[in-house]
Each structure stands twice: as C-alpha cells, then as structure tokens.
Protein backbone atom coordinates (compact mmCIF):
# COMPACT_ATOMS: atom_id res chain seq x y z
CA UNK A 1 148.88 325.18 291.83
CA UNK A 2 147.68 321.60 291.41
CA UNK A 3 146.22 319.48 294.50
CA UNK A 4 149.25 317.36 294.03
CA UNK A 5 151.97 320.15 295.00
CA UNK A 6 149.66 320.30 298.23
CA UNK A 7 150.66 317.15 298.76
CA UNK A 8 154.36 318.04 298.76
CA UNK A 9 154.01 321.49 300.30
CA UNK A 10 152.78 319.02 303.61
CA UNK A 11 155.37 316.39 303.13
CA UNK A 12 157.78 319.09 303.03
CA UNK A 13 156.60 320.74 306.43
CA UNK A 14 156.74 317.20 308.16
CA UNK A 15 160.33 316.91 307.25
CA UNK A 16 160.91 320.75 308.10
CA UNK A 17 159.07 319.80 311.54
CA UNK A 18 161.62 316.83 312.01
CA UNK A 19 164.67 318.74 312.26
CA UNK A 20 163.05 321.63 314.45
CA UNK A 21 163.22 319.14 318.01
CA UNK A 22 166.91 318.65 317.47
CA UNK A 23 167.89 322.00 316.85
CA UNK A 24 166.06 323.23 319.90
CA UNK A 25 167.90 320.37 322.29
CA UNK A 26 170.77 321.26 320.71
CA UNK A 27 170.37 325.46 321.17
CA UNK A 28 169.10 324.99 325.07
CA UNK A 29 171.66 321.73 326.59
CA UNK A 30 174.70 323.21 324.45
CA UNK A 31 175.52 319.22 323.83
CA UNK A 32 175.26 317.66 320.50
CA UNK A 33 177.73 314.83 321.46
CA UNK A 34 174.97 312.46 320.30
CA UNK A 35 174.67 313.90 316.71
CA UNK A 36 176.80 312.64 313.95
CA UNK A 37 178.83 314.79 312.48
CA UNK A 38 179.17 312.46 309.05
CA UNK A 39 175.33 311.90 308.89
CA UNK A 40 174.63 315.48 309.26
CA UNK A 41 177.02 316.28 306.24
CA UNK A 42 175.96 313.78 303.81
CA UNK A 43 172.50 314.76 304.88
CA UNK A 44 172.90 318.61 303.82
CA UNK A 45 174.26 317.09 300.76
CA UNK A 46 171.27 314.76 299.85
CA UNK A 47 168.99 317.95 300.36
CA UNK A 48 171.51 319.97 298.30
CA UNK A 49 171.02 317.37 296.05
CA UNK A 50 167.14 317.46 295.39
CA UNK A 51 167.41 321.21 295.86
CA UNK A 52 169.08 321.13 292.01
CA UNK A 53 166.29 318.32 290.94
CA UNK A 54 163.49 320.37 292.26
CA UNK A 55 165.26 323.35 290.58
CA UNK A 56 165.83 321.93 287.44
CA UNK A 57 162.18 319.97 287.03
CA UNK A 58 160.60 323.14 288.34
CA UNK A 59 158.81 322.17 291.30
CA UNK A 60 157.99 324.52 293.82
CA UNK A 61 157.12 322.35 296.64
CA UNK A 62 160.37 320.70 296.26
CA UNK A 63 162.77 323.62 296.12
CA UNK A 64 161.01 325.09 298.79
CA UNK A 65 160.97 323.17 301.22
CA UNK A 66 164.87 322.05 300.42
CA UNK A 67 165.69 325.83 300.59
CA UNK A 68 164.11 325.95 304.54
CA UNK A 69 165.53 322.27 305.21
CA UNK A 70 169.26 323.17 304.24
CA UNK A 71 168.59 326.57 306.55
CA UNK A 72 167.93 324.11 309.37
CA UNK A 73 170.21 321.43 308.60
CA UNK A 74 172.83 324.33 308.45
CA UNK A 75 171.80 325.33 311.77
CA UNK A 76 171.90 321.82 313.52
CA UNK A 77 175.55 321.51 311.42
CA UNK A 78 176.66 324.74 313.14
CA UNK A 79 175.37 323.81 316.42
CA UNK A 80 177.32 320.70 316.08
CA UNK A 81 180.60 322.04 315.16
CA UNK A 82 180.08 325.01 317.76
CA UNK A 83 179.15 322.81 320.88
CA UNK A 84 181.10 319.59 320.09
C-alpha cells in the first residue's frame, strides 16, 4: 500500500464519521422530519456511483470506504422511511 491510499483510507473515515451523528439522533429521538428524503436518495446513489469507479480503477481506499458509507447511508435511509 502506497502513502497515498493512506491518504484516502483517512478521507474516507472523515466522511464515514459524518454520517455516524445523524444516524445516532435519528436511532435515539425517533424523528427524522428534518432529513430529506430526496437528498438522502441521490446521495446513496452518488456513493453507489464511485463504489463502481473505485471498483473498476481498483482502488481499495475508495471501494472501501463506499462499501461502509452505503451501509450507513442505508441505515439513515431506513431510519427515515421507518420514523417519518
């Protein structure tokens, strides 16, 4: 592994990080009234998205960390549609 894919391994936990506050609002007031539904969706599909690029270029920091952040976006999206 090259110093560089370091570099996106951290990138990739800041963005993972990002998502964790919301999901744990979410989970403990049972309100998500203040979450949008449409930005949610295209979201999951912009890290669907770079999932395939990271796939197809072959970079491991990239799929990675779009693997865990469609997990969580998945979970925020279900919390959503469950507590609406």
């Amino acid at each position: 592994m090259q110093y560089i894919d370091y570099l996106g391994f951290f990138a990739g936990a800041l963005i993972l990080a990002s998502l964790v506050p919301q999901i744990i609002k979410s989970w403990r007031t049972k309100e998500t009234k203040d979450i949008s539904l449409a930005m949610f969706i295209i979201y999951l599909l912009g890290v669907i998205t770079w999932l395939i690029y990271g796939i197809l270029v072959k970079s491991l920091p990239m799929t990675v960390t779009n693997v865990l952040c469609l997990f969580l976006a998945s979970i925020n999206l279900c919390l959503k549609i469950k507590y609406k």
